[in-house]
PDB file of N, CA and C in Angstrom:
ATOM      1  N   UNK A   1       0.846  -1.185   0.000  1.00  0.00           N
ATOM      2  CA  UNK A   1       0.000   0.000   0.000  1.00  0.00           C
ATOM      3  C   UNK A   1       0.884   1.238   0.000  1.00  0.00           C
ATOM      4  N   UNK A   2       0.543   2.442  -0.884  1.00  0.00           N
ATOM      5  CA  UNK A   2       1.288   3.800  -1.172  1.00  0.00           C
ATOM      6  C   UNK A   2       0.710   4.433  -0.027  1.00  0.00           C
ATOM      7  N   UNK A   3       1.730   5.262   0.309  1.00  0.00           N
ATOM      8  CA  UNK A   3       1.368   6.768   1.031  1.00  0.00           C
ATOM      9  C   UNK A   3       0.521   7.471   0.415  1.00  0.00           C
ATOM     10  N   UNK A   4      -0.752   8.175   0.575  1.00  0.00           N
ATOM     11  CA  UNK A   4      -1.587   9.256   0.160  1.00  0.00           C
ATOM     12  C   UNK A   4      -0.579  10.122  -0.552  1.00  0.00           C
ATOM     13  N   UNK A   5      -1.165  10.829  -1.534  1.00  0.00           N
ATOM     14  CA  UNK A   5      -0.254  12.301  -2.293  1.00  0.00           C
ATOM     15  C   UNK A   5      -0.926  13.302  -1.528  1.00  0.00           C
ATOM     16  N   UNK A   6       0.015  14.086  -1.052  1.00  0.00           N
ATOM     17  CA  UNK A   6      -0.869  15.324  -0.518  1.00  0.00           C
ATOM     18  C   UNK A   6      -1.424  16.149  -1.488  1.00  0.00           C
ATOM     19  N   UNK A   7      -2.337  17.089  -1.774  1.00  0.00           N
ATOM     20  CA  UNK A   7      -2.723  17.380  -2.622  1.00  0.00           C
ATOM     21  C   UNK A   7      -1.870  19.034  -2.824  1.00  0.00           C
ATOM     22  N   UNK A   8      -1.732  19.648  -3.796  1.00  0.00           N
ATOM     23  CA  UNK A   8      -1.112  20.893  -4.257  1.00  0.00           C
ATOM     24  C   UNK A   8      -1.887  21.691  -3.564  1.00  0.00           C
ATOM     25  N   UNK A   9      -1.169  22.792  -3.369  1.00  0.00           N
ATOM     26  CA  UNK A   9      -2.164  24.477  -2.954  1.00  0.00           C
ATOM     27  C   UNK A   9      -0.990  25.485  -3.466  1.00  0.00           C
ATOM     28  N   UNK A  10      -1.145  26.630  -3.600  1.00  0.00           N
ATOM     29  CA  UNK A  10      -0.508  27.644  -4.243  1.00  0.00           C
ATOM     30  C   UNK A  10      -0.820  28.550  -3.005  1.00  0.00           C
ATOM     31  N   UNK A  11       0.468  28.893  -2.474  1.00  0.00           N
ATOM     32  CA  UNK A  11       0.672  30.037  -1.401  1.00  0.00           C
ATOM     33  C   UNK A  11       0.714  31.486  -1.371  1.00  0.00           C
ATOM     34  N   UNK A  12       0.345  32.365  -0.296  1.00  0.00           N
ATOM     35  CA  UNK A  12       0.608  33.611  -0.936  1.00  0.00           C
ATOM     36  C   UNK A  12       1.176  34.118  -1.480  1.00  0.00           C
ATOM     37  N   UNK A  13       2.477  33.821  -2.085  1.00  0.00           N
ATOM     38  CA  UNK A  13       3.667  34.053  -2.574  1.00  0.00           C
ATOM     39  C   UNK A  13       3.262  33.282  -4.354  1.00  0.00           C
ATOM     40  N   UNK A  14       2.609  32.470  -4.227  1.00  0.00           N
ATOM     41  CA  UNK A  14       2.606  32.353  -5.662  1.00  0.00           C
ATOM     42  C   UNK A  14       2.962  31.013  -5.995  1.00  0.00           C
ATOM     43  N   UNK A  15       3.408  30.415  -5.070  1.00  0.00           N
ATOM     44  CA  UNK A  15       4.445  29.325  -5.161  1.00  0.00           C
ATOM     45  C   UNK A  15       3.764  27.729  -4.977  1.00  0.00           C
ATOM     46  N   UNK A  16       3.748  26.878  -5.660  1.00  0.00           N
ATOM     47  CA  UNK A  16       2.950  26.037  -5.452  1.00  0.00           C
ATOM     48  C   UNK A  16       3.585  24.754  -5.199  1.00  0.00           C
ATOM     49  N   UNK A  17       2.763  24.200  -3.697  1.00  0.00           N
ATOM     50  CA  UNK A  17       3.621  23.067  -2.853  1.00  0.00           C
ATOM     51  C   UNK A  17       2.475  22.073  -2.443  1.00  0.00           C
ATOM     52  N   UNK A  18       3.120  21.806  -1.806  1.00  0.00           N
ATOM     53  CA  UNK A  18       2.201  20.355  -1.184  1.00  0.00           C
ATOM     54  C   UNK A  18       1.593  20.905   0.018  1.00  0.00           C
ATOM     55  N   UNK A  19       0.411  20.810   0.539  1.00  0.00           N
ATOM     56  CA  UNK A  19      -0.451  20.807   1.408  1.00  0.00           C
ATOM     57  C   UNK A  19       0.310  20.496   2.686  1.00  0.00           C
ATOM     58  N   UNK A  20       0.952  21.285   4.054  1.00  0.00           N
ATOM     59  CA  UNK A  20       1.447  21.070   4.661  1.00  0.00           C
ATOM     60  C   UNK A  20       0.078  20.796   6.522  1.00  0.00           C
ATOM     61  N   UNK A  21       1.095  19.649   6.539  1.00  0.00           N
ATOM     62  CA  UNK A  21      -0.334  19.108   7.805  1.00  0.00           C
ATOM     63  C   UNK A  21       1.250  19.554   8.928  1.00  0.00           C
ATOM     64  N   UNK A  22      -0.456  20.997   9.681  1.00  0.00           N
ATOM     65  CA  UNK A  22       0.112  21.391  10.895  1.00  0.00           C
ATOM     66  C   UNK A  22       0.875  20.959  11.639  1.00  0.00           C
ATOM     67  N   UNK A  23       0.272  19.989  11.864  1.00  0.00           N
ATOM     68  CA  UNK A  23       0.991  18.253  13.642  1.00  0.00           C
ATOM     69  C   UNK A  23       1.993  18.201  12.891  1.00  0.00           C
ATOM     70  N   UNK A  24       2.320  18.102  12.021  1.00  0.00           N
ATOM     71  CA  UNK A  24       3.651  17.982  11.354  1.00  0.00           C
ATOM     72  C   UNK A  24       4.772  18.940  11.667  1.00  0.00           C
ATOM     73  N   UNK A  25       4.345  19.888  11.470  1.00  0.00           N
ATOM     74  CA  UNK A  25       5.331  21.337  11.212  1.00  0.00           C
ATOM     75  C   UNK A  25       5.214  21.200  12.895  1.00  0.00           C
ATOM     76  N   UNK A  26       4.279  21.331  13.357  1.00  0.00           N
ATOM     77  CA  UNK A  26       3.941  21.455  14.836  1.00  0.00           C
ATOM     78  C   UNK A  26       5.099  21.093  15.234  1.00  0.00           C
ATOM     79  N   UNK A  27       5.396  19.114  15.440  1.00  0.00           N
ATOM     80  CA  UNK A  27       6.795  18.756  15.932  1.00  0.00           C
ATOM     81  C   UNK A  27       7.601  18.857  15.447  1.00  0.00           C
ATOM     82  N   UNK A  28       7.791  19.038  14.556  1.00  0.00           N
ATOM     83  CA  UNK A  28       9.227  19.451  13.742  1.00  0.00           C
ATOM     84  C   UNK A  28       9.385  20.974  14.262  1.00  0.00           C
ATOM     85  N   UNK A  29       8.925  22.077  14.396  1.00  0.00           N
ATOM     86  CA  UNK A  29       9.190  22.801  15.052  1.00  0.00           C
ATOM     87  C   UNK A  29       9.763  22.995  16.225  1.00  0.00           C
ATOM     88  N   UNK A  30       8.741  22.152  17.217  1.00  0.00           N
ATOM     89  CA  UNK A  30       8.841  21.740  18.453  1.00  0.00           C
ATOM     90  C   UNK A  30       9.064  20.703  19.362  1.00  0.00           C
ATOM     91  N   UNK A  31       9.820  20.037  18.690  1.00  0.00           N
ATOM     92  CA  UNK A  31       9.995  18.365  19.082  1.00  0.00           C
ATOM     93  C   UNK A  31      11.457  17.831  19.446  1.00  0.00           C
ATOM     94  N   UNK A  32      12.280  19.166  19.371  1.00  0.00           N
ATOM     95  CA  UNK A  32      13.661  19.056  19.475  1.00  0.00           C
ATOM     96  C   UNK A  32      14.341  18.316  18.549  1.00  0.00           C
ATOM     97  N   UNK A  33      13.739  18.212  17.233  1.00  0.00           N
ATOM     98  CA  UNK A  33      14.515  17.469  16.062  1.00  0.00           C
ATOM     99  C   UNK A  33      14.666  18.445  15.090  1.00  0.00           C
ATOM    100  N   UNK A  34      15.002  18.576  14.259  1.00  0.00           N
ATOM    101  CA  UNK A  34      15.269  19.507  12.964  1.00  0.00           C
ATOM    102  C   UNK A  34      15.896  18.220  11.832  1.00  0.00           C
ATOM    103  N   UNK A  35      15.733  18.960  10.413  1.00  0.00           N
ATOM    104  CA  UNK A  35      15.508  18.671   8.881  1.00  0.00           C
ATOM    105  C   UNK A  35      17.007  17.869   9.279  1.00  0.00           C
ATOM    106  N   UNK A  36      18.411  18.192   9.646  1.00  0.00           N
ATOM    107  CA  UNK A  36      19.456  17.893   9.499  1.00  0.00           C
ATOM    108  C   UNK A  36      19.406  16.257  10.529  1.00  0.00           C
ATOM    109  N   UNK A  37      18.905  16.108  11.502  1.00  0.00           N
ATOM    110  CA  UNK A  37      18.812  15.107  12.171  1.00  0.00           C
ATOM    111  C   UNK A  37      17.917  14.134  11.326  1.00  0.00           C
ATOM    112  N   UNK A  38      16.949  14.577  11.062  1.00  0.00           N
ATOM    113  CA  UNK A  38      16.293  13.356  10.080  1.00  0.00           C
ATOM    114  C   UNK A  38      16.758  13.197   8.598  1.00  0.00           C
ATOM    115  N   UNK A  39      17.485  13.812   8.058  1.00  0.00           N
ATOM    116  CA  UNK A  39      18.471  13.771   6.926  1.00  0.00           C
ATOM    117  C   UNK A  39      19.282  11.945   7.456  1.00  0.00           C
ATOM    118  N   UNK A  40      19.756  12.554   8.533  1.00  0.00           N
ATOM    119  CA  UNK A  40      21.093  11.014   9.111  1.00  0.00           C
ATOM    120  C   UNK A  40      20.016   9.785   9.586  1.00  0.00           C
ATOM    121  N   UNK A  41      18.732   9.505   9.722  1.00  0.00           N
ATOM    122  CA  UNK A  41      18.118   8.521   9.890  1.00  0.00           C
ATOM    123  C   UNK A  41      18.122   7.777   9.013  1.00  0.00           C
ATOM    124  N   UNK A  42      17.217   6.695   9.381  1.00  0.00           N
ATOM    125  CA  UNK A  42      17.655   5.238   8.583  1.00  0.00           C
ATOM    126  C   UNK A  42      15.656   5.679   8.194  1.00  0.00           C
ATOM    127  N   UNK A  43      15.500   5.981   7.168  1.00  0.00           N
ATOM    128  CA  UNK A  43      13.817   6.127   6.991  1.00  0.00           C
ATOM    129  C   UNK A  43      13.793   5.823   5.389  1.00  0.00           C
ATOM    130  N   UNK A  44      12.778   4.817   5.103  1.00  0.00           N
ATOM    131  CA  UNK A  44      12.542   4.673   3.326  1.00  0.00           C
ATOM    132  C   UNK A  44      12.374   5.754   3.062  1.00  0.00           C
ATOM    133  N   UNK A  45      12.517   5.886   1.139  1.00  0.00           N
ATOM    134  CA  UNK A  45      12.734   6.727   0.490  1.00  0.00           C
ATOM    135  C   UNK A  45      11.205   7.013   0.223  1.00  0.00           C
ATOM    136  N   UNK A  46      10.219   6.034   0.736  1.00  0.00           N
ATOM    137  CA  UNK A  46       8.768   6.093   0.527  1.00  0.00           C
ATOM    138  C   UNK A  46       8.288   7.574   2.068  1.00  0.00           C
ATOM    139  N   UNK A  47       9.021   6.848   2.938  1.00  0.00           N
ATOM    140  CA  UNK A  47       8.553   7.876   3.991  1.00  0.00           C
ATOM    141  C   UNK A  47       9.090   8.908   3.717  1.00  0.00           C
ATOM    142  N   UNK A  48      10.313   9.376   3.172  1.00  0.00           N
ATOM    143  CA  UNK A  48      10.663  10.773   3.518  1.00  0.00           C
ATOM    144  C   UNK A  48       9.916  11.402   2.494  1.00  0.00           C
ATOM    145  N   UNK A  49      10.072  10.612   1.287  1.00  0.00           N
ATOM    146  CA  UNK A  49       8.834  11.297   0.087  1.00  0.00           C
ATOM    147  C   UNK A  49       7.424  12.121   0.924  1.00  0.00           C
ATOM    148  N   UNK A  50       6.729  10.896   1.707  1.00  0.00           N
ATOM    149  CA  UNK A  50       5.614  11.570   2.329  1.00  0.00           C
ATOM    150  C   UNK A  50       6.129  13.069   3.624  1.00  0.00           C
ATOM    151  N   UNK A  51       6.762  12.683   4.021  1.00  0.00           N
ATOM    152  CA  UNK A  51       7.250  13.507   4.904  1.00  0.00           C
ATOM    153  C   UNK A  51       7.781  15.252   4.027  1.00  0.00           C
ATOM    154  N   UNK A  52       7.992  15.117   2.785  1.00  0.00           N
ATOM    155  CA  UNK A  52       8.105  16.282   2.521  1.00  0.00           C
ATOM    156  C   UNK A  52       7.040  16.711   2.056  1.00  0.00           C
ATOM    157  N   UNK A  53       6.161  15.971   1.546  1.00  0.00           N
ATOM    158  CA  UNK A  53       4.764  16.381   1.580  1.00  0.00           C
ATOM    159  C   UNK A  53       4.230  17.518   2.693  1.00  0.00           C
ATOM    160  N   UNK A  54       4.650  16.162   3.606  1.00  0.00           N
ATOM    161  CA  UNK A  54       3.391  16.486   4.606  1.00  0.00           C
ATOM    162  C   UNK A  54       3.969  18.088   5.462  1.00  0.00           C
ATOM    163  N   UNK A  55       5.606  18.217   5.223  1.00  0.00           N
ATOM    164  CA  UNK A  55       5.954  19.710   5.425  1.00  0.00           C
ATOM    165  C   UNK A  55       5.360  20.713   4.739  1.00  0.00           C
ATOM    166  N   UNK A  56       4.951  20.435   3.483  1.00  0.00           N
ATOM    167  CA  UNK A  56       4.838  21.610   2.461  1.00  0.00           C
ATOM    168  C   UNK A  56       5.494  22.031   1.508  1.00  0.00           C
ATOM    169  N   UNK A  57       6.776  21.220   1.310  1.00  0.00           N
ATOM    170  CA  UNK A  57       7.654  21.420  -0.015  1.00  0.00           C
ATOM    171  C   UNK A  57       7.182  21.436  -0.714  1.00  0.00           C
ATOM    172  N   UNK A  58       7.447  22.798  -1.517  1.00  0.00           N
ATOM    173  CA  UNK A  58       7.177  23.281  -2.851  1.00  0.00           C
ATOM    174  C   UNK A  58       7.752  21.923  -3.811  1.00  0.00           C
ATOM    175  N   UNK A  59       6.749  22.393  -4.886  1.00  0.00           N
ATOM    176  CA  UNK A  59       6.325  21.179  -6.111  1.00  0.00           C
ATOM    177  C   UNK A  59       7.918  20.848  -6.977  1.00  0.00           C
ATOM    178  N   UNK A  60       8.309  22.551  -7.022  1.00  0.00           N
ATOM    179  CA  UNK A  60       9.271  22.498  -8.053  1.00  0.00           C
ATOM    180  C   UNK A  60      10.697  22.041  -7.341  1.00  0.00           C
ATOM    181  N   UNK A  61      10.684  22.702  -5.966  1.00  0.00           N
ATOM    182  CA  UNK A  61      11.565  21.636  -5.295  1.00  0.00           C
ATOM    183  C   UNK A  61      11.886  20.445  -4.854  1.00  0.00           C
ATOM    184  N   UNK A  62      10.766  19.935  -4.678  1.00  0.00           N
ATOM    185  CA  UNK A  62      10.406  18.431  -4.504  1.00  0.00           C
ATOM    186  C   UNK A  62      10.980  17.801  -5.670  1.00  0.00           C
ATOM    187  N   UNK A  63      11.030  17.931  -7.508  1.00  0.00           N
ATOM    188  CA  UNK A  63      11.502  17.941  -7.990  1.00  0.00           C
ATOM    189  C   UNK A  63      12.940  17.269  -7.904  1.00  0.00           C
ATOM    190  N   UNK A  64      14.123  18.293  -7.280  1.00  0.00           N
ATOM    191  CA  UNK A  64      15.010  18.020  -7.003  1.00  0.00           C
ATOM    192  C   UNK A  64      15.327  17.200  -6.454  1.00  0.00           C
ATOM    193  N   UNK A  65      14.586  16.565  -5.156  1.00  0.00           N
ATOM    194  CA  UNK A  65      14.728  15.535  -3.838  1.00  0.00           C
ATOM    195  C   UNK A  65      14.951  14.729  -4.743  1.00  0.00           C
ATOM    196  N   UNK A  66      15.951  13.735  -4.242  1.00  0.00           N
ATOM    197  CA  UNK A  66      16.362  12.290  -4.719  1.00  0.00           C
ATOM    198  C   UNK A  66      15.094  11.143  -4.554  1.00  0.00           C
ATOM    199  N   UNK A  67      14.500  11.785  -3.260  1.00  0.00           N
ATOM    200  CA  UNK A  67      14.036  10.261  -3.097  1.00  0.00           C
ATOM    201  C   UNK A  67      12.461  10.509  -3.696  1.00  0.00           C
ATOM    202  N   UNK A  68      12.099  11.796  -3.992  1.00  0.00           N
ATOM    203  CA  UNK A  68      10.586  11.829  -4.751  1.00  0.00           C
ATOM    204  C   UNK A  68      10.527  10.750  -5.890  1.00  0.00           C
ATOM    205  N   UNK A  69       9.326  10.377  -6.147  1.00  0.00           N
ATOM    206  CA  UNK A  69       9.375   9.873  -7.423  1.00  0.00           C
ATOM    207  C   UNK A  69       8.564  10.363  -8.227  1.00  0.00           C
ATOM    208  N   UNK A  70       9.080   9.983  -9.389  1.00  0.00           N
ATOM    209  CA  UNK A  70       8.216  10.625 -10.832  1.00  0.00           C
ATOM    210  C   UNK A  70       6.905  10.635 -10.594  1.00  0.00           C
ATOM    211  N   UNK A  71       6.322   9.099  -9.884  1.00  0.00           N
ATOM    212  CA  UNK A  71       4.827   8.992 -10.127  1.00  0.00           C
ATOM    213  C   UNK A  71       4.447   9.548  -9.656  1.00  0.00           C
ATOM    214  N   UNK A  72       4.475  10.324  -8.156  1.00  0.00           N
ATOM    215  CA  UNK A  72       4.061  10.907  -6.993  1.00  0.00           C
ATOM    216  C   UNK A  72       4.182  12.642  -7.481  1.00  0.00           C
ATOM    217  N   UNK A  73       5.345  13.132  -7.982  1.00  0.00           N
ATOM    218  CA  UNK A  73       5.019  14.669  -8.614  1.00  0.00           C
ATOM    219  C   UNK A  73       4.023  14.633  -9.577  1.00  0.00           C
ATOM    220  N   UNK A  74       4.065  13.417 -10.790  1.00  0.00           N
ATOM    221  CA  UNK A  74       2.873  13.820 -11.985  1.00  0.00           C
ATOM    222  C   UNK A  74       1.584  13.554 -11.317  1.00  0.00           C
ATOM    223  N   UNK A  75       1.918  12.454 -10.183  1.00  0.00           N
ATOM    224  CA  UNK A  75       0.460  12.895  -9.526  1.00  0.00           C
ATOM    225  C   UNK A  75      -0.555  14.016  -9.145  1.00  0.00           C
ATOM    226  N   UNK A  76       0.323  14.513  -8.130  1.00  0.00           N
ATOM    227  CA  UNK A  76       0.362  15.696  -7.883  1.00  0.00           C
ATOM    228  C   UNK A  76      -0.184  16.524  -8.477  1.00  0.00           C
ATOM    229  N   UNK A  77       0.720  17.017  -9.465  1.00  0.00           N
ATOM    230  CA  UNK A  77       0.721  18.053 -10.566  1.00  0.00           C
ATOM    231  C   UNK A  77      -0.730  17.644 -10.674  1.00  0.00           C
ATOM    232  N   UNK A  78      -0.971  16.385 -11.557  1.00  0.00           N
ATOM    233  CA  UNK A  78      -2.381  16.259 -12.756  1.00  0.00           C
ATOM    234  C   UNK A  78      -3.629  16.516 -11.479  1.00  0.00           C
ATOM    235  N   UNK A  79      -3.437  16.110 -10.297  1.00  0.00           N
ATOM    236  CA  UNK A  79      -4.544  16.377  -9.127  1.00  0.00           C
ATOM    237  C   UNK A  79      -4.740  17.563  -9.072  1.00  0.00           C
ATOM    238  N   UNK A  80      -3.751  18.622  -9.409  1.00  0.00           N
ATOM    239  CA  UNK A  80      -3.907  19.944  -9.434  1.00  0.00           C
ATOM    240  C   UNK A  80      -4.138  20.732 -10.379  1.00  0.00           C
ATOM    241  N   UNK A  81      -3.842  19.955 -11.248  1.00  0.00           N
ATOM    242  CA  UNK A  81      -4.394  21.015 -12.757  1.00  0.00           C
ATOM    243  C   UNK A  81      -5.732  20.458 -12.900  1.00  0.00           C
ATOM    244  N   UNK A  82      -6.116  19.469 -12.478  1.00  0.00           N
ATOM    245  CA  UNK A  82      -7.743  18.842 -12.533  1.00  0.00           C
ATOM    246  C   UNK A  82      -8.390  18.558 -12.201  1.00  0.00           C
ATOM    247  N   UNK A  83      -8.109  19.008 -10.635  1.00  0.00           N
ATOM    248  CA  UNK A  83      -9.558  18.859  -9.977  1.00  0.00           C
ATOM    249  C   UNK A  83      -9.427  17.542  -9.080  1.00  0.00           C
ATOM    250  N   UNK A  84      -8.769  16.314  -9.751  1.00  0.00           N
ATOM    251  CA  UNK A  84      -9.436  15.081  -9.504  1.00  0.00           C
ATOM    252  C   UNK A  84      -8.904  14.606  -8.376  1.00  0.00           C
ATOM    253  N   UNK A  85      -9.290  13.401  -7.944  1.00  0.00           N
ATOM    254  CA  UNK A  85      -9.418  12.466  -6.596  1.00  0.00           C
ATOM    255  C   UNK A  85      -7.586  12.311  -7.245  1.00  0.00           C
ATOM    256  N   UNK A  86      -6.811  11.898  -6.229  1.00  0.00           N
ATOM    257  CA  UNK A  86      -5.464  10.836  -6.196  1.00  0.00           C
ATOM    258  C   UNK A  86      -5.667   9.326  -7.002  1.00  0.00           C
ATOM    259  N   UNK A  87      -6.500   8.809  -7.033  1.00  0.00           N
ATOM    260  CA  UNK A  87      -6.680   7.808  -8.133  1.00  0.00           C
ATOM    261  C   UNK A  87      -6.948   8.213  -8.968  1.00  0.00           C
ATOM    262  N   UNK A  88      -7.674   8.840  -9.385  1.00  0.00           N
ATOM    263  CA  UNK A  88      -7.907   9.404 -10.593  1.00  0.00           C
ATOM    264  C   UNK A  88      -7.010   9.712 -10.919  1.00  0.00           C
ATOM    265  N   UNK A  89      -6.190  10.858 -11.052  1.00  0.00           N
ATOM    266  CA  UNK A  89      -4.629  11.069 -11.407  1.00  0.00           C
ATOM    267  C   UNK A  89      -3.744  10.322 -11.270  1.00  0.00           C
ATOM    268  N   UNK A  90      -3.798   9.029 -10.617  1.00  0.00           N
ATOM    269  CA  UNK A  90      -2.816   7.952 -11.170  1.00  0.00           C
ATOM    270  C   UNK A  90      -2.951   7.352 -12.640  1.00  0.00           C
ATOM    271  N   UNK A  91      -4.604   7.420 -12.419  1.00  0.00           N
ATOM    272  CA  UNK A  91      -5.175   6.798 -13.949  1.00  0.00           C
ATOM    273  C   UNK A  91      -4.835   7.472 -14.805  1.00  0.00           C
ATOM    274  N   UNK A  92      -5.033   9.007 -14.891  1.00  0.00           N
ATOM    275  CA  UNK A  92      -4.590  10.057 -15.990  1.00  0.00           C
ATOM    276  C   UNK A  92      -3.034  10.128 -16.173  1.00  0.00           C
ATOM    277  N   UNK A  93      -2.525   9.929 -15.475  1.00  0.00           N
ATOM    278  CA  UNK A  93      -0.986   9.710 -15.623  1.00  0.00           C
ATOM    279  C   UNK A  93      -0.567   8.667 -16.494  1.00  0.00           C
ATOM    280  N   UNK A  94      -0.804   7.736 -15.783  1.00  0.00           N
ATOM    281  CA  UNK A  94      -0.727   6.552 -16.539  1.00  0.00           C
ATOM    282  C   UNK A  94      -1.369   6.246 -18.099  1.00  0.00           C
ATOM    283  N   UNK A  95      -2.503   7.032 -18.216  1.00  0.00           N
ATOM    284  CA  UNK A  95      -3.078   6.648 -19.741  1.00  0.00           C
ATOM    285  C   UNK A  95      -2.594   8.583 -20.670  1.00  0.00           C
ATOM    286  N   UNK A  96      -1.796   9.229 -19.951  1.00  0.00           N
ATOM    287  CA  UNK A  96      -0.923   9.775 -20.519  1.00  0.00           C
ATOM    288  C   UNK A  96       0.373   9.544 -20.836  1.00  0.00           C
ATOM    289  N   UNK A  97       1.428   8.779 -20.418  1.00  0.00           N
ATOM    290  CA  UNK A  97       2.493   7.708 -20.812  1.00  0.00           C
ATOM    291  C   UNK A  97       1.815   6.689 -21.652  1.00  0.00           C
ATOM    292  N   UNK A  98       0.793   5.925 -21.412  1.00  0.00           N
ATOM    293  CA  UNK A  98       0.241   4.902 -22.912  1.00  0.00           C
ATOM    294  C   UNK A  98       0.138   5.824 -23.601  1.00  0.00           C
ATOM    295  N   UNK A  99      -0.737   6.549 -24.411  1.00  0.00           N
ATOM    296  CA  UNK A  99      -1.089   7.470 -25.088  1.00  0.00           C
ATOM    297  C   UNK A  99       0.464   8.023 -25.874  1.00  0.00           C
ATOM    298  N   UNK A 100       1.100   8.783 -25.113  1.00  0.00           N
ATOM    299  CA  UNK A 100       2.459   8.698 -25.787  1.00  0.00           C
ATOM    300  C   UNK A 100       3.269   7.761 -26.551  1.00  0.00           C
ATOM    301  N   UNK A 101       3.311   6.603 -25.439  1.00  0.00           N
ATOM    302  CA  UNK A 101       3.739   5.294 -26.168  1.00  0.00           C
ATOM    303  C   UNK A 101       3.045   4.545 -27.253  1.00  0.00           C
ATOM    304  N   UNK A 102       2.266   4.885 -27.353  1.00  0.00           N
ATOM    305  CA  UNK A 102       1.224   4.264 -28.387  1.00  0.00           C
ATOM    306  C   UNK A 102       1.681   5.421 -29.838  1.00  0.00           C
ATOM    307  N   UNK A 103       1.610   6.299 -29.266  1.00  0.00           N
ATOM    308  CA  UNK A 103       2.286   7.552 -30.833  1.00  0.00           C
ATOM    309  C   UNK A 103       3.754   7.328 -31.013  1.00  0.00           C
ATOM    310  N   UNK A 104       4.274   6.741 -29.887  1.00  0.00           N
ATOM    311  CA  UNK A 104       5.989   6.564 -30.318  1.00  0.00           C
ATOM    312  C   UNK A 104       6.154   5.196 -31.285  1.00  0.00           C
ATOM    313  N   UNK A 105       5.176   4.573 -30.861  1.00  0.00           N
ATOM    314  CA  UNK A 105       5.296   3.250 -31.570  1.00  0.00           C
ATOM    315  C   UNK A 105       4.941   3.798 -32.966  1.00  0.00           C
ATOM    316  N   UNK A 106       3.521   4.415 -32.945  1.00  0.00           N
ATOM    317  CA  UNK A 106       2.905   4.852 -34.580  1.00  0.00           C
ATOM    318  C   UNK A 106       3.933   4.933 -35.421  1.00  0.00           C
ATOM    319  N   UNK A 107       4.480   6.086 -34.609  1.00  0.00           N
ATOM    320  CA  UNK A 107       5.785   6.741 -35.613  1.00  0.00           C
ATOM    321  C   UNK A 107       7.119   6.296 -36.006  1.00  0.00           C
ATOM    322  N   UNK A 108       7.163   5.153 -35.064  1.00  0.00           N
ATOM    323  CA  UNK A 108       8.036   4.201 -35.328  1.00  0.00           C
ATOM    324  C   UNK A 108       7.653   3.435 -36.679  1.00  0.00           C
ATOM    325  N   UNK A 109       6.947   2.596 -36.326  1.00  0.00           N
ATOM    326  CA  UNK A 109       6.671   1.402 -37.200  1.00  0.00           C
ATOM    327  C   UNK A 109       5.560   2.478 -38.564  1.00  0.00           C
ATOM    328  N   UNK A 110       5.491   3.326 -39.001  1.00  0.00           N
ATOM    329  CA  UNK A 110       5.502   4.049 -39.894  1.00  0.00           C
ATOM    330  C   UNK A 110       6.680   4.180 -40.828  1.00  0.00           C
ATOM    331  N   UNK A 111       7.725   5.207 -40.082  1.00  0.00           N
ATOM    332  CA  UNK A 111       8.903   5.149 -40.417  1.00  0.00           C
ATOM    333  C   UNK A 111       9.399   3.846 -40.636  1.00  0.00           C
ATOM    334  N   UNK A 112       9.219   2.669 -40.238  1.00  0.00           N
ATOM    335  CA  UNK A 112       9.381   1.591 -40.926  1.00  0.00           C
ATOM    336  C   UNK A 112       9.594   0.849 -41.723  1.00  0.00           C
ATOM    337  N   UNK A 113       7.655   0.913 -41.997  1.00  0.00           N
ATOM    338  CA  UNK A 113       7.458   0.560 -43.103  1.00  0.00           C
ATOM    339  C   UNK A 113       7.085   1.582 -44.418  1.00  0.00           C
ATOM    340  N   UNK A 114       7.575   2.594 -44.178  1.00  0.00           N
ATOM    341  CA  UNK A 114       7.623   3.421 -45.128  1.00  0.00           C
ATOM    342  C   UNK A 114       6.031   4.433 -45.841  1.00  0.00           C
ATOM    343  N   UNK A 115       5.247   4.003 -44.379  1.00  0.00           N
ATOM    344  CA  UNK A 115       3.527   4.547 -44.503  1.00  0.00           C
ATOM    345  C   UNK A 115       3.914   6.059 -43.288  1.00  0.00           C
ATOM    346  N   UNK A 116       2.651   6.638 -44.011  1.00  0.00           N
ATOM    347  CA  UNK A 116       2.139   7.467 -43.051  1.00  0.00           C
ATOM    348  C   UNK A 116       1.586   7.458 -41.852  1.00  0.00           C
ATOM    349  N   UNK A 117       2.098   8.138 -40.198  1.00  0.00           N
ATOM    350  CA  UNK A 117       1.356   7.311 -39.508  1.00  0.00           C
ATOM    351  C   UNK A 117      -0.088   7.541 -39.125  1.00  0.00           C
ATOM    352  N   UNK A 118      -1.055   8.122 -40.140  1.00  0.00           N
ATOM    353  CA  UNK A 118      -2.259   8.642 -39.949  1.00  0.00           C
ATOM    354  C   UNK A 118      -2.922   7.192 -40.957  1.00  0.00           C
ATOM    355  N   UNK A 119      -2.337   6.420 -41.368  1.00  0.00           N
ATOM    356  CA  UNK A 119      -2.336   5.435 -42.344  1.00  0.00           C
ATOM    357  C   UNK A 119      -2.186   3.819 -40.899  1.00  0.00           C
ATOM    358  N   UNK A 120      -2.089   4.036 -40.185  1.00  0.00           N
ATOM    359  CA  UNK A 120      -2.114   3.014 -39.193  1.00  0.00           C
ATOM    360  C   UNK A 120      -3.022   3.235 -38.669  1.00  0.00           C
ATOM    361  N   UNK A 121      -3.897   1.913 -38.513  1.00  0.00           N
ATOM    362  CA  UNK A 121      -4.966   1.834 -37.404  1.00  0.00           C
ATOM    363  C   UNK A 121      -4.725   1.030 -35.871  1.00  0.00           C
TER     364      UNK A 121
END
């Protein structure tokens, strides 16, 4: 079972991140730990993913993090440009990579065989 995607929000600043849950920031504020101590822990690359979520890291920085993964930003992202539930945007993700792959192939096996690929069904 996956961690929930937090869902996007765009801050006063303009800047658009992940939905940061208070209790979170709360102890991390106040819990006598800081970002550099949980950097040196032994935590999957699944938890810290959620964990920057659940701070509020911006989208485009999250980006950068090693341990984000692809599926979890285009999630994201497509949950936010559309409205939709977190499954749902797995689905749209996913039948946006087929969809591509399905035109890479066209244009492949066009170029091929020497047809047009509006000439493939």
């Amino acid at each position: 079972m996956k961690h929930p995607i937090q869902p996007l929000v765009t801050d006063e600043q303009g800047t658009v991140r992940f939905k940061a849950n208070s209790i979170v920031n709360h102890l991390l504020d106040n819990g006598g730990i800081n970002m550099n101590d949980i950097a040196v822990m032994n935590f999957s690359k699944e938890d810290r993913e959620q964990f920057a979520q659940l701070i509020g890291y911006s989208w485009s920085g999250a980006c950068d993090l090693s341990y984000m993964s692809e599926e979890v930003l285009d999630a994201a992202k497509y949950m936010h440009e559309t409205g939709t539930s977190e499954a749902e945007a797995r689905a749209g993700v996913l039948r946006e990579k087929i969809n591509r792959a399905k035109d890479a192939m066209r244009n492949g096996v066009a170029e091929l065989f020497g047809v047009h690929p509006d000439d493939l069904t």
